[in-house]
N, C-alpha and C. Protein backbone atom coordinates (compact mmCIF):
# COMPACT_ATOMS: atom_id res chain seq x y z
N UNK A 1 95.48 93.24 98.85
CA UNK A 1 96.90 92.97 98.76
C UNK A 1 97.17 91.69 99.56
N UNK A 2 98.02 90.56 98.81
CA UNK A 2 97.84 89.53 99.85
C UNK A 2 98.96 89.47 100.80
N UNK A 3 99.20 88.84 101.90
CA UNK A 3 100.83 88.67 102.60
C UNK A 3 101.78 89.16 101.87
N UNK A 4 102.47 88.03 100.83
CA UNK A 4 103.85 88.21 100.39
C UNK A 4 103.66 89.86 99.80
N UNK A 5 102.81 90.15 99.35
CA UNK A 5 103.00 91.72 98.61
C UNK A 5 102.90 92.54 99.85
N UNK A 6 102.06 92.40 100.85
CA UNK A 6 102.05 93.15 102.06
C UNK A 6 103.96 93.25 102.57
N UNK A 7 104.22 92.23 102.49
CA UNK A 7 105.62 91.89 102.88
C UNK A 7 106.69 92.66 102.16
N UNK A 8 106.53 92.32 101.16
CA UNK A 8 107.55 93.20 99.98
C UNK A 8 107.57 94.46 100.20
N UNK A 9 106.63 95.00 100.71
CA UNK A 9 105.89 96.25 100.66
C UNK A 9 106.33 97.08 101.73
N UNK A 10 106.56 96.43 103.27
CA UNK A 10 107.17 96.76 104.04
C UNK A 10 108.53 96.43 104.31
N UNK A 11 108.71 95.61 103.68
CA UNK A 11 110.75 95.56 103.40
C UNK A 11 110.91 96.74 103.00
N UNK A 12 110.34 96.86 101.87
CA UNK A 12 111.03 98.64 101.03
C UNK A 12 111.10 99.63 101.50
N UNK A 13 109.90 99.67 102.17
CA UNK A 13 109.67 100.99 103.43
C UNK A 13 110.40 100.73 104.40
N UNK A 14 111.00 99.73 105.15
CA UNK A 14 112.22 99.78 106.29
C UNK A 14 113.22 99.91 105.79
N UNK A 15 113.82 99.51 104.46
CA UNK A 15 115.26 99.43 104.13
C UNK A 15 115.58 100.98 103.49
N UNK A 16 113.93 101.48 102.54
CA UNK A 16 114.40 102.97 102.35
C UNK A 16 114.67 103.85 103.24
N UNK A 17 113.16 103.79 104.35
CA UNK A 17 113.36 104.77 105.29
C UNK A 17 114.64 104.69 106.34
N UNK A 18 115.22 103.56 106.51
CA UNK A 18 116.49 102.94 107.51
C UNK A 18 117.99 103.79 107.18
N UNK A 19 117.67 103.78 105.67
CA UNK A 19 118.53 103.93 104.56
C UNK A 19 119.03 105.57 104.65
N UNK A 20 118.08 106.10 104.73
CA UNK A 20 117.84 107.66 104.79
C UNK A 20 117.89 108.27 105.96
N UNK A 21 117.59 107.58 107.00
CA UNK A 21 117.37 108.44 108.12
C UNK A 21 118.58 108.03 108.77
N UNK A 22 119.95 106.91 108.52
CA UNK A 22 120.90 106.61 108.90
C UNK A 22 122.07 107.51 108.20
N UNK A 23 121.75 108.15 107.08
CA UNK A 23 122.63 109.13 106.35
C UNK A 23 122.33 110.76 106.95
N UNK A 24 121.64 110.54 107.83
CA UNK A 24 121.53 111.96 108.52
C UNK A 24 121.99 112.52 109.27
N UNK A 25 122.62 111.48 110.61
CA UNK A 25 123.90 111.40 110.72
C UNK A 25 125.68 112.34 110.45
N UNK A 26 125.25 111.67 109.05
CA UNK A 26 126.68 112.48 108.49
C UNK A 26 126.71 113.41 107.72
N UNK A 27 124.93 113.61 107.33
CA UNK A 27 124.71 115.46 106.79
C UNK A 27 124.63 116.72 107.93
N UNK A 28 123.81 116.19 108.84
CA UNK A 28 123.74 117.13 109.93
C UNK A 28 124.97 116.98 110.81
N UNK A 29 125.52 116.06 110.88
CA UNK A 29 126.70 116.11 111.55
C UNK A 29 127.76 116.75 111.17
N UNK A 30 127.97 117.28 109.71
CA UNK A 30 129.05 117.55 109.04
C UNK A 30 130.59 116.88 108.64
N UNK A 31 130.16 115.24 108.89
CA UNK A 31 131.22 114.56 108.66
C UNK A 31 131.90 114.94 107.57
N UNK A 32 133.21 114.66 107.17
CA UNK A 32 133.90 114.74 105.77
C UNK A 32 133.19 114.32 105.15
N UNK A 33 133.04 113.43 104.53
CA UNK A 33 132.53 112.67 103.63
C UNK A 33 131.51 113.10 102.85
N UNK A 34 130.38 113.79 104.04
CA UNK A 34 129.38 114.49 103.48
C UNK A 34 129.42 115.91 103.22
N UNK A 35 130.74 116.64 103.75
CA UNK A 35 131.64 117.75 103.72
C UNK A 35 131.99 118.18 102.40
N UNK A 36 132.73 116.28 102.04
CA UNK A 36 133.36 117.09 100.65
C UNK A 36 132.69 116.95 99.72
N UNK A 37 131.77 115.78 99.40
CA UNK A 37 131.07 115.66 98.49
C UNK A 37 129.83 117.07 98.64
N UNK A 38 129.03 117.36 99.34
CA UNK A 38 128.92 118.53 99.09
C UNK A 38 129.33 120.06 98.50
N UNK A 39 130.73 119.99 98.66
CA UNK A 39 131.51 121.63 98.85
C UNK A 39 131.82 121.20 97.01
N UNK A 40 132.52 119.63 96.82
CA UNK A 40 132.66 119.52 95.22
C UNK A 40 131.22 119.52 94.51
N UNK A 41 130.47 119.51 94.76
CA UNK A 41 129.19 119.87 94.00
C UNK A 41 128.32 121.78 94.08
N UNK A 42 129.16 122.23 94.86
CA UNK A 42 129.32 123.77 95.55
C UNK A 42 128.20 124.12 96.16
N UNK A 43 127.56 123.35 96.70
CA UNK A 43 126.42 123.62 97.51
C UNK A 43 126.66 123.54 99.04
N UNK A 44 127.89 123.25 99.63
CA UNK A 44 127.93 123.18 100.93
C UNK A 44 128.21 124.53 101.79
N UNK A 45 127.27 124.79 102.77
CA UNK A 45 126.48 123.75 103.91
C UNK A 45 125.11 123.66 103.35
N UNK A 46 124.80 124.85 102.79
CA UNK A 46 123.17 124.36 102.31
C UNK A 46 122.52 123.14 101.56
N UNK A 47 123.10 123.25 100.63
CA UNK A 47 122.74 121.59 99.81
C UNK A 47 122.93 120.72 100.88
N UNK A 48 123.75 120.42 101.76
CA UNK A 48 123.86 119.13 102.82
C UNK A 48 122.87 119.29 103.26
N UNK A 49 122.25 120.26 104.03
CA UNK A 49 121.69 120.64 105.43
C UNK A 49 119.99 120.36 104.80
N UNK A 50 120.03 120.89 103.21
CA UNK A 50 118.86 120.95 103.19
C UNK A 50 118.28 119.59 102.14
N UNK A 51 119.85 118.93 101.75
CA UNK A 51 118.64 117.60 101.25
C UNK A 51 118.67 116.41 102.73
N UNK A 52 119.51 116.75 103.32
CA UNK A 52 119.03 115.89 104.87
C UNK A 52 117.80 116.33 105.51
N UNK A 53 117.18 117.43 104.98
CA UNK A 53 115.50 117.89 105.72
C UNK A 53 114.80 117.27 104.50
N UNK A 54 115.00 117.17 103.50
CA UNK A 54 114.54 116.12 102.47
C UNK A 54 114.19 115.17 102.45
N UNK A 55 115.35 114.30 103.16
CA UNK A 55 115.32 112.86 103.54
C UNK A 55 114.80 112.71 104.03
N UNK A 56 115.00 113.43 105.62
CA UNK A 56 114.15 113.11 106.74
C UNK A 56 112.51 113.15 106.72
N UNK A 57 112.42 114.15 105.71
CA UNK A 57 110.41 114.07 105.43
C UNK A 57 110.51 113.16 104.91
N UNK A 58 110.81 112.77 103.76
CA UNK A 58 110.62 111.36 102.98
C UNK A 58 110.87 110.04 103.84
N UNK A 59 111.59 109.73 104.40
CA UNK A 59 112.01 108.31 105.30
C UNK A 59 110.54 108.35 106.36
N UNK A 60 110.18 109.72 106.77
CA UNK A 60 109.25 109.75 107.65
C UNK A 60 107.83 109.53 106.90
N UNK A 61 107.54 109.68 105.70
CA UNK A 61 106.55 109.83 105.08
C UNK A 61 106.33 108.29 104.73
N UNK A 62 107.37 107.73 104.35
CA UNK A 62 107.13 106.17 103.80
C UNK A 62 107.07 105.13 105.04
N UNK A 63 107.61 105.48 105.80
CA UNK A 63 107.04 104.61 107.28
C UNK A 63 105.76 104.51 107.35
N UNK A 64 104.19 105.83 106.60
CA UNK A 64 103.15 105.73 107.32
C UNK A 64 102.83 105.40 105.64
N UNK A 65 101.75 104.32 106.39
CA UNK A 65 101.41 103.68 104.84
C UNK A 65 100.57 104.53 104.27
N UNK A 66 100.03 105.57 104.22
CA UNK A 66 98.84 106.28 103.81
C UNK A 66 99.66 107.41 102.80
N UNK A 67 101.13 107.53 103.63
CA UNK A 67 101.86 108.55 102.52
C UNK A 67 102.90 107.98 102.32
N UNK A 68 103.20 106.73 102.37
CA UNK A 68 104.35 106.22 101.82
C UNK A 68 104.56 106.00 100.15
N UNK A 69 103.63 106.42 99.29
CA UNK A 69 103.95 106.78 98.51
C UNK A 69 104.73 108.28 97.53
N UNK A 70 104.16 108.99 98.85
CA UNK A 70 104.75 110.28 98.58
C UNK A 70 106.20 110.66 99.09
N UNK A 71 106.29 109.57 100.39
CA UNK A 71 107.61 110.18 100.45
C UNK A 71 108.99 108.55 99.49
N UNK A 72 108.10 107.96 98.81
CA UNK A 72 108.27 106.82 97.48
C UNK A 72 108.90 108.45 96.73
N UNK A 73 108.16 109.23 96.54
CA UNK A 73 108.26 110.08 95.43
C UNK A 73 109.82 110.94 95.38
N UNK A 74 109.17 111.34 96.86
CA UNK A 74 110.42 112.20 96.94
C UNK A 74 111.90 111.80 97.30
N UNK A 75 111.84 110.40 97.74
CA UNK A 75 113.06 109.82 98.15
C UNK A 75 113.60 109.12 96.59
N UNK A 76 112.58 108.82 95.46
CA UNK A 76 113.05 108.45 94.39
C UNK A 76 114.07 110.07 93.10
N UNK A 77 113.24 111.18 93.82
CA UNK A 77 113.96 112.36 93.39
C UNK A 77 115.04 112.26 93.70
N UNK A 78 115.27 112.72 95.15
CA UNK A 78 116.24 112.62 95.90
C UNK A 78 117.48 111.65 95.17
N UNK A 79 117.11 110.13 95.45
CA UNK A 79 118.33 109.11 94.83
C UNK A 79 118.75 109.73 93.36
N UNK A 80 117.37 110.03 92.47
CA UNK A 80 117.65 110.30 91.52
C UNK A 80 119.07 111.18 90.98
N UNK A 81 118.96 112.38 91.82
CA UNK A 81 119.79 113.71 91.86
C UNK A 81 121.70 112.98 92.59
N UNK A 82 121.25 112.16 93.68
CA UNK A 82 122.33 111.86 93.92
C UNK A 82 123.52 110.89 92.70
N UNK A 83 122.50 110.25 92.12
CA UNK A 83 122.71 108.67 91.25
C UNK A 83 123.66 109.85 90.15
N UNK A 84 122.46 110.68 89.53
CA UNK A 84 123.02 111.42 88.66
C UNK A 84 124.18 112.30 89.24
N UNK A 85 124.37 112.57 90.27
CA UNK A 85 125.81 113.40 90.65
C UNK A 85 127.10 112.62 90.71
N UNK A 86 126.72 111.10 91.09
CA UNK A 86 128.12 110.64 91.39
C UNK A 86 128.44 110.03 89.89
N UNK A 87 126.80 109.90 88.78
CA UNK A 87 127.53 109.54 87.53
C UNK A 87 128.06 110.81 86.90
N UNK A 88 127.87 111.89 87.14
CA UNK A 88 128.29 112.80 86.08
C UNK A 88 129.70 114.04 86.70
N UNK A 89 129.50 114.18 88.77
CA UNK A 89 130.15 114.53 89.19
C UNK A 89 131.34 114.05 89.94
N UNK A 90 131.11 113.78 91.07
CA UNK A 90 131.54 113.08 91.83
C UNK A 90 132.37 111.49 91.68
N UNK A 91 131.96 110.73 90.99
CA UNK A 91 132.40 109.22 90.65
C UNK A 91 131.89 108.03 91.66
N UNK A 92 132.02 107.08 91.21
CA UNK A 92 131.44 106.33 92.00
C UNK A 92 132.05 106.24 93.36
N UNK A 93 133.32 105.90 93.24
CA UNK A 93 134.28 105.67 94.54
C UNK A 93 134.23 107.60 95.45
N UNK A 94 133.80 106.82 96.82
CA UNK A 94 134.25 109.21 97.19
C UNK A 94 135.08 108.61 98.42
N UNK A 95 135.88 109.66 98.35
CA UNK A 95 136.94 108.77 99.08
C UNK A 95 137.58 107.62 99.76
N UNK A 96 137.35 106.52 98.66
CA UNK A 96 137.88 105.38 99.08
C UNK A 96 136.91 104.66 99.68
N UNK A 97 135.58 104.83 99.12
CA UNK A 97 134.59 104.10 100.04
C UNK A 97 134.04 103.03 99.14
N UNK A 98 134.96 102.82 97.86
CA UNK A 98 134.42 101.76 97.17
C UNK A 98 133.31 101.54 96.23
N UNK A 99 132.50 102.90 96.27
CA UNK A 99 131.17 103.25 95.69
C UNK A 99 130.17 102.96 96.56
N UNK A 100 130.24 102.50 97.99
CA UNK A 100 129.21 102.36 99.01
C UNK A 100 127.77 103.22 99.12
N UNK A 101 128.54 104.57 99.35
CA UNK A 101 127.63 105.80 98.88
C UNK A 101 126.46 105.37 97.59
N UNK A 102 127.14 105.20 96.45
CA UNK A 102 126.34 105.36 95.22
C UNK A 102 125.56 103.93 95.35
N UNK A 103 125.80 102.87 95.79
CA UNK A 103 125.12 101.82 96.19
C UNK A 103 123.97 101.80 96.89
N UNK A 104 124.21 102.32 98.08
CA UNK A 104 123.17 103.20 99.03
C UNK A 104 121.98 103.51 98.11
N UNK A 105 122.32 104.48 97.40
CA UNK A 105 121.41 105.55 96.97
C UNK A 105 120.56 104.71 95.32
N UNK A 106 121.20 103.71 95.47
CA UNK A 106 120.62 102.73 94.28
C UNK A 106 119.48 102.04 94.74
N UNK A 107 120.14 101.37 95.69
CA UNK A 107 118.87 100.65 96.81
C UNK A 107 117.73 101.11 97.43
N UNK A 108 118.27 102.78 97.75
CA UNK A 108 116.87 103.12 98.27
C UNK A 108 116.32 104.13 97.10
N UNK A 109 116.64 103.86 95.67
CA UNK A 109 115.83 103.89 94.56
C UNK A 109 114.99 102.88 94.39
N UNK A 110 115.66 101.72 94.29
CA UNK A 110 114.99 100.54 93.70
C UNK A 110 114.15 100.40 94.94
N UNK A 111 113.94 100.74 96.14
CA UNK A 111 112.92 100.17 96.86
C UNK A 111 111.85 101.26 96.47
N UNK A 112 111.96 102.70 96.66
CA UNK A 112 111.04 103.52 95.92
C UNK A 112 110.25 103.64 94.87
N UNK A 113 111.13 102.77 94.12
CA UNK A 113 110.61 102.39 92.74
C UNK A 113 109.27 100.89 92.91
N UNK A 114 109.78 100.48 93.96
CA UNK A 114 108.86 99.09 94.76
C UNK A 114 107.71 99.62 95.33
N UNK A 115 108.02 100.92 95.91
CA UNK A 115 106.81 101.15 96.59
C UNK A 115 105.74 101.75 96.13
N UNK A 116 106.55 102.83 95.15
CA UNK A 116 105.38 103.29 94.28
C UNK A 116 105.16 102.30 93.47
N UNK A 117 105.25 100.91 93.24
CA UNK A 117 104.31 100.14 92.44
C UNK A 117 103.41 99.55 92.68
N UNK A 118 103.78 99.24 94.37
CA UNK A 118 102.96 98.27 95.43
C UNK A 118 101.44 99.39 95.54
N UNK A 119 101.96 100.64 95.39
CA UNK A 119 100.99 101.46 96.62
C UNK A 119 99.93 102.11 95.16
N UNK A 120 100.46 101.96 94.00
CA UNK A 120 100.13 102.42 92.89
C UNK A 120 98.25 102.41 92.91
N UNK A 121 97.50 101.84 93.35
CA UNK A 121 96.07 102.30 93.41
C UNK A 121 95.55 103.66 94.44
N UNK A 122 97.15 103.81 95.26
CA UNK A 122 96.81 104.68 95.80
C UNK A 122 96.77 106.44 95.51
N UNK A 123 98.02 106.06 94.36
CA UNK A 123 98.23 107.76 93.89
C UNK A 123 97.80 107.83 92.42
N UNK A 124 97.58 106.42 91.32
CA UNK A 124 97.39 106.81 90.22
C UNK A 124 95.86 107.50 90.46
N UNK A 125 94.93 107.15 91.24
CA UNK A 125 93.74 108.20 90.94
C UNK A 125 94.07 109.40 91.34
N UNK A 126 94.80 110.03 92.09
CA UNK A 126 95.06 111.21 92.47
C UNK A 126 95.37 111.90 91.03
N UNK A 127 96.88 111.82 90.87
CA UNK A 127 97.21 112.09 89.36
C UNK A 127 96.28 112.34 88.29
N UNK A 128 95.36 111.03 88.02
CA UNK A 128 94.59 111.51 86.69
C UNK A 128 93.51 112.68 86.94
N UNK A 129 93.16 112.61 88.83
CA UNK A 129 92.63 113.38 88.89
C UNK A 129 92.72 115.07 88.56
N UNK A 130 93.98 115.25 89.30
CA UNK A 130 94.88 116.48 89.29
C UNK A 130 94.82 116.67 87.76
N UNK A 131 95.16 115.84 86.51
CA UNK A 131 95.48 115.81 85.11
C UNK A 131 93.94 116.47 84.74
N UNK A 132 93.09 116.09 85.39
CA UNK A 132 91.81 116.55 84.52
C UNK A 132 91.20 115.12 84.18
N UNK A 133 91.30 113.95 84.38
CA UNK A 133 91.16 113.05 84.05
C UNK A 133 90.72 112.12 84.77
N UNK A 134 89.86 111.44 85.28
CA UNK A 134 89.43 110.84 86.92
C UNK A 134 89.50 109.59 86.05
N UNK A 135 89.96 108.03 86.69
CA UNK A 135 90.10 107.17 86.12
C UNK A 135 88.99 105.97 85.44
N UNK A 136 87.90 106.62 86.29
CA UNK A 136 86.77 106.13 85.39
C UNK A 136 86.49 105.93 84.04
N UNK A 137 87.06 107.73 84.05
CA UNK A 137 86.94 108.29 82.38
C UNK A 137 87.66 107.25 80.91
N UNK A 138 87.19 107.32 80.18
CA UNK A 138 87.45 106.67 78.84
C UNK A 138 88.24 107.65 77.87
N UNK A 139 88.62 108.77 78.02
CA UNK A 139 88.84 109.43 77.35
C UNK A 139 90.45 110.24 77.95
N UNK A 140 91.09 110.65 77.67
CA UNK A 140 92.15 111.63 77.95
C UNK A 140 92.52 112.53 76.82
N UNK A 141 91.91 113.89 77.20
CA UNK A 141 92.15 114.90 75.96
C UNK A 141 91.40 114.44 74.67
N UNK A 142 89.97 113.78 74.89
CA UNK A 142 89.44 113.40 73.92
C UNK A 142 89.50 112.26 73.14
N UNK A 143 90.83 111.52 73.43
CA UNK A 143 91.08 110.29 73.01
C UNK A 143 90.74 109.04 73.58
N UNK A 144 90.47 108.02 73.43
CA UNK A 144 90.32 106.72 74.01
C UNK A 144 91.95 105.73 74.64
N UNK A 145 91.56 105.72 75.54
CA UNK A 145 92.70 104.79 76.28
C UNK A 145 92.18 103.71 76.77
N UNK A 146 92.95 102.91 77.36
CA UNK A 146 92.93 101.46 78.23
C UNK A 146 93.19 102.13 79.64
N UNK A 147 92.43 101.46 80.36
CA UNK A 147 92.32 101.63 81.84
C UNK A 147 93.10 100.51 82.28
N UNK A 148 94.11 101.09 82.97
CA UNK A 148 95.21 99.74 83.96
C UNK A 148 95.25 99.66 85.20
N UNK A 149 94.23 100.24 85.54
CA UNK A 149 94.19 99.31 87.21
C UNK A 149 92.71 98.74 87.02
């Protein structure tokens, strides 16, 4: 991996994990904000309490480069679930914050989405492994594929 990708690589991992572990704050704290948007999705206190133990493994996981793809994974769930709540529940704006929130949770997608691409020699052999498939192999389920790494 040369510099600038080394670089890119650890931007994503400070701005996700920064990102996440600064919103914990106002889950464990029980601020409004994270009050109401919880209670309107009817999961509060649990849903708060327990995607802030979410976060917090994930922000902690992508700091260490060896599992910063995994917690890539789970912090890309995570945004995922949120992205999809404020498009389908909630709205972009939650009380008057302009869509800040849903911005947030965009950014530390798109860096997740960075990291699992950067770190990508590290988990695609896992996967094909787990699949039945080790990436050596020429075959998947009998068929012929192209190998991309």
């Amino acid at each position: 991996m040369n510099t600038i990708t080394l670089y890119v690589l650890w931007a994503a991992r400070l701005l996700a994990a920064i990102i996440l572990l600064q919103t914990l704050y106002f889950k464990f704290g029980a601020q409004a904000e994270s009050v109401y948007i919880f209670a309107k999705l009817g999961v509060e206190p649990w849903g708060r309490i327990g995607s802030g133990v979410v976060e917090l493994v994930a922000a902690l996981l992508i700091l260490i480069p060896r599992t910063s793809w995994i917690g890539a994974s789970i912090g890309l769930g995570v945004m995922a679930g949120a992205i999809l709540s404020h498009l389908t529940v909630l709205g972009i704006d939650i009380l008057g914050d302009g869509g800040y929130l849903f911005f947030l949770g965009v950014v530390v997608a798109v860096s997740c989405v960075v990291i699992l691409l950067l770190t990508r020699q590290q988990w695609v052999p896992i996967v094909f492994t787990l699949l039945g498939n080790a990436p050596g192999k020429k075959t998947v389920g009998g068929a012929r594929v192209r190998q991309f790494m």
